[in-house]
C-alpha atoms as a PDB file:
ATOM      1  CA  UNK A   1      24.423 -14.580 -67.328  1.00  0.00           C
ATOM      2  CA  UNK A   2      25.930 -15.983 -64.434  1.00  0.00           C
ATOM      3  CA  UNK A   3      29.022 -18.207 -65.059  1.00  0.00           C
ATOM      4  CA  UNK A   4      28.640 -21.696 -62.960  1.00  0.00           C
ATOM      5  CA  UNK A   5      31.648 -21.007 -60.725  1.00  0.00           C
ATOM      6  CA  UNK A   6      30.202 -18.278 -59.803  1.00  0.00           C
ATOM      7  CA  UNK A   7      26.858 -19.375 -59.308  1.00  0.00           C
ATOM      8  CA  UNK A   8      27.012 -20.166 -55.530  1.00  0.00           C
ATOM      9  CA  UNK A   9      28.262 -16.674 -54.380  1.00  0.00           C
ATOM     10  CA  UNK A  10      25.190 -15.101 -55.766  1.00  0.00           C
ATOM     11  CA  UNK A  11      23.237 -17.292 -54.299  1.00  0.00           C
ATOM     12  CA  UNK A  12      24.635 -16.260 -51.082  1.00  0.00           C
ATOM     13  CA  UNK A  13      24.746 -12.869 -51.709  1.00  0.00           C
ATOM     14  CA  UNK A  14      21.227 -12.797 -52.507  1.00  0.00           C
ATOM     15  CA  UNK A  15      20.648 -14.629 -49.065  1.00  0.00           C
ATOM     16  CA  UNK A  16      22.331 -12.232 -47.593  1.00  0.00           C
ATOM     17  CA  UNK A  17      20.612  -8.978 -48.759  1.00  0.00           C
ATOM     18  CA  UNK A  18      17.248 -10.740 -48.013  1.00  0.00           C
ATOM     19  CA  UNK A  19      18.411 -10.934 -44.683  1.00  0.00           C
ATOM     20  CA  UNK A  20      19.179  -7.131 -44.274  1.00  0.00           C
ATOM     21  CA  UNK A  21      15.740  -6.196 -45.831  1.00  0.00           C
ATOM     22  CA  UNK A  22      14.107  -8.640 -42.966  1.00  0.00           C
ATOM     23  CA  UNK A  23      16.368  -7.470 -40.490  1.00  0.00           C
ATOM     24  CA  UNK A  24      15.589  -3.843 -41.167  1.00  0.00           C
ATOM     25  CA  UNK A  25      11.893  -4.461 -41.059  1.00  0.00           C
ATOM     26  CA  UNK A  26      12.230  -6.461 -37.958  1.00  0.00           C
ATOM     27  CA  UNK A  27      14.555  -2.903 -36.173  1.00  0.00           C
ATOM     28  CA  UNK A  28      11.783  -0.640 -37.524  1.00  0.00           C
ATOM     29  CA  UNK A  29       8.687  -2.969 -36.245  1.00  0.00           C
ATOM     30  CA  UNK A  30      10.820  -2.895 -32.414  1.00  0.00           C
ATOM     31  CA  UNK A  31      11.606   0.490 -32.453  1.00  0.00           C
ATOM     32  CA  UNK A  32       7.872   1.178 -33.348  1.00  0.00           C
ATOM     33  CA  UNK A  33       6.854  -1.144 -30.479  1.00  0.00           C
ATOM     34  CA  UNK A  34       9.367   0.466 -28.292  1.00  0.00           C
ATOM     35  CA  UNK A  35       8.172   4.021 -28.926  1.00  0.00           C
ATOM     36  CA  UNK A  36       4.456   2.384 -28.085  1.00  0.00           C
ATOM     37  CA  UNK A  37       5.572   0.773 -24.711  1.00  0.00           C
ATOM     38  CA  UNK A  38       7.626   4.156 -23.502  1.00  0.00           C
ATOM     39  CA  UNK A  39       4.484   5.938 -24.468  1.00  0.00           C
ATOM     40  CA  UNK A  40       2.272   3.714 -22.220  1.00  0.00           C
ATOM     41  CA  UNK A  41       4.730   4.028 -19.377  1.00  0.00           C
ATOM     42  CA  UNK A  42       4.330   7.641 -19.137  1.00  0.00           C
ATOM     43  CA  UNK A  43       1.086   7.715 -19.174  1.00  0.00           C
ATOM     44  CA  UNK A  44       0.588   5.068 -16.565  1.00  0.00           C
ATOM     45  CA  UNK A  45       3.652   6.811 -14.439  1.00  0.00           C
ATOM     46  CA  UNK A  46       1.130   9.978 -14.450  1.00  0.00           C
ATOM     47  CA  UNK A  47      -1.630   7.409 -13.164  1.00  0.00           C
ATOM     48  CA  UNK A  48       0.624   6.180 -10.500  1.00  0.00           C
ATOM     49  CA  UNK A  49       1.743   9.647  -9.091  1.00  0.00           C
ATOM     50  CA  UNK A  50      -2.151  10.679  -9.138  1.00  0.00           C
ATOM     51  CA  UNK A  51      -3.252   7.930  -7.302  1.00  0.00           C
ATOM     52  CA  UNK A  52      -0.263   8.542  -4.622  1.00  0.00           C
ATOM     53  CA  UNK A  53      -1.399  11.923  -4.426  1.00  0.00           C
ATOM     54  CA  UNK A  54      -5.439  10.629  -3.655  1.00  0.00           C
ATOM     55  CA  UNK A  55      -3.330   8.047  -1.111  1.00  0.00           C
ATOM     56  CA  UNK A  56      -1.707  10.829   0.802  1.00  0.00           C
ATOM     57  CA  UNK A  57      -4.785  12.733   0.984  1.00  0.00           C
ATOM     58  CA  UNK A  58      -6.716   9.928   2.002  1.00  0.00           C
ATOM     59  CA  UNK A  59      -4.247   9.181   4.547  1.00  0.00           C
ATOM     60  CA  UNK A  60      -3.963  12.645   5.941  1.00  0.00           C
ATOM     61  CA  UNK A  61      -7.819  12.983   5.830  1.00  0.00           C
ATOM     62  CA  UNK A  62      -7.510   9.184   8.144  1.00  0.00           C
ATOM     63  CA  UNK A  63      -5.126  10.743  10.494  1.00  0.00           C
ATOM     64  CA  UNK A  64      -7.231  13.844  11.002  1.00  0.00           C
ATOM     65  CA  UNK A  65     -10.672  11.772  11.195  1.00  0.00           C
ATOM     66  CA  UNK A  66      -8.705   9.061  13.949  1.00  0.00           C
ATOM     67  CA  UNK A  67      -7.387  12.037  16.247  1.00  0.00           C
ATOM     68  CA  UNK A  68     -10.970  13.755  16.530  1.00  0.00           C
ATOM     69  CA  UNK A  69     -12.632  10.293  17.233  1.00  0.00           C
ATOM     70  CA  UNK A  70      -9.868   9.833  20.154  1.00  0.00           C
ATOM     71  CA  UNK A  71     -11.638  11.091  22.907  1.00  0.00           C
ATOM     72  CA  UNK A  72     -14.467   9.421  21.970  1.00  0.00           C
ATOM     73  CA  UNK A  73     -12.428   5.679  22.467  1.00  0.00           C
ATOM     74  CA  UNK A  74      -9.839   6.660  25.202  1.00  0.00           C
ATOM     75  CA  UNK A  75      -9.824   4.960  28.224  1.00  0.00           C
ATOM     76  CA  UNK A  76      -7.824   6.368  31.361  1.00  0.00           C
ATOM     77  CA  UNK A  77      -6.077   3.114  32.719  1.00  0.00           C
ATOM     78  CA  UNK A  78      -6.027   3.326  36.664  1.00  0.00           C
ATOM     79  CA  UNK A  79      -4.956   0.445  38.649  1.00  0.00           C
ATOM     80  CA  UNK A  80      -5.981  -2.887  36.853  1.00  0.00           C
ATOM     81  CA  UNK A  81      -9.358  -0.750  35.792  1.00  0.00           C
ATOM     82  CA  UNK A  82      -9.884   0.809  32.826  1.00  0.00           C
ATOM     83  CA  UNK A  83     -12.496   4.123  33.070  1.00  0.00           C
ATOM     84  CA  UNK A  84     -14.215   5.453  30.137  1.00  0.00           C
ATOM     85  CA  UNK A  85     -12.794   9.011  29.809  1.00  0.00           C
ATOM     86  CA  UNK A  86     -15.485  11.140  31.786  1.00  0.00           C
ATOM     87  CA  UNK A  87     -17.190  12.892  28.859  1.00  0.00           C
ATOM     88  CA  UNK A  88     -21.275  13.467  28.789  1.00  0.00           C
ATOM     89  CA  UNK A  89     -23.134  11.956  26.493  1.00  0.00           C
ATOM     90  CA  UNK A  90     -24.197  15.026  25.134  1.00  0.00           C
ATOM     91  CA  UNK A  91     -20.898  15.474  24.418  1.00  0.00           C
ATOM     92  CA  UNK A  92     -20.003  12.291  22.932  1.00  0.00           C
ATOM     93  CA  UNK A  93     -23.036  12.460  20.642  1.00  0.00           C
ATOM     94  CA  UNK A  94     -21.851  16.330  19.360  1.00  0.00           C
ATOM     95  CA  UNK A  95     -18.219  14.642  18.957  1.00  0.00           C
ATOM     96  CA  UNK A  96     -19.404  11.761  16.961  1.00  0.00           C
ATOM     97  CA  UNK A  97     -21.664  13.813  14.687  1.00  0.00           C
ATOM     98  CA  UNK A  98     -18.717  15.914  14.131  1.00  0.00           C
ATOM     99  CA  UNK A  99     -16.817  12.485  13.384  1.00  0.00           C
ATOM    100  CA  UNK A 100     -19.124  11.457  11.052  1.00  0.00           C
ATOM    101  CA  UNK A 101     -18.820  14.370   9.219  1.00  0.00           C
ATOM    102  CA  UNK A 102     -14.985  14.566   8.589  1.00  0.00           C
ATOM    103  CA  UNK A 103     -16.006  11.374   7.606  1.00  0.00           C
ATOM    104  CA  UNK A 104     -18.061  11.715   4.649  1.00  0.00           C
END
């Protein structure tokens, strides 16, 4: 047995190695949920560089589609007039089908 004196300081030392066992269980459970969460990052990092990819692309394609509709919308400012550029219809209908297309 346990003499009286010495009763106390087993107590506590009892305390204390219940503490490491829930302290190690509580490391391993955030190291676990650690190695979860840097998973999830890189995987959503690859999501976020794809979708900046589609972005540019759709950007560029914007850029392209906006400079072959600009004859279609420029205007030719003379005096305090402004003059629709002096394109045929024919013309404008052929450039706006073509428009249309880069489009879709």
């Amino acid at each position: 047995g346990v003499k009286k004196e010495h009763f106390q300081r087993l107590k506590v030392q009892i305390g204390m190695a219940r503490e490491r066992q829930i302290d190690t269980e509580r490391k391993t459970s955030r190291e676990k949920r650690e190695a979860e969460i840097e998973a999830l990052k890189v995987k959503l990092t690859a999501k976020v560089d794809a979708v900046g990819k589609s972005l540019d692309e759709v950007e560029e394609s914007a850029k392209k589609v906006e400079e072959a509709s600009q004859p279609l919308s420029e205007t030719l400012i003379v005096g305090r007039q402004a003059k629709v550029n002096t394109m045929k219809s024919g013309e404008m209908v052929a450039l706006a089908d073509e428009v249309d297309e880069k489009i879709k």
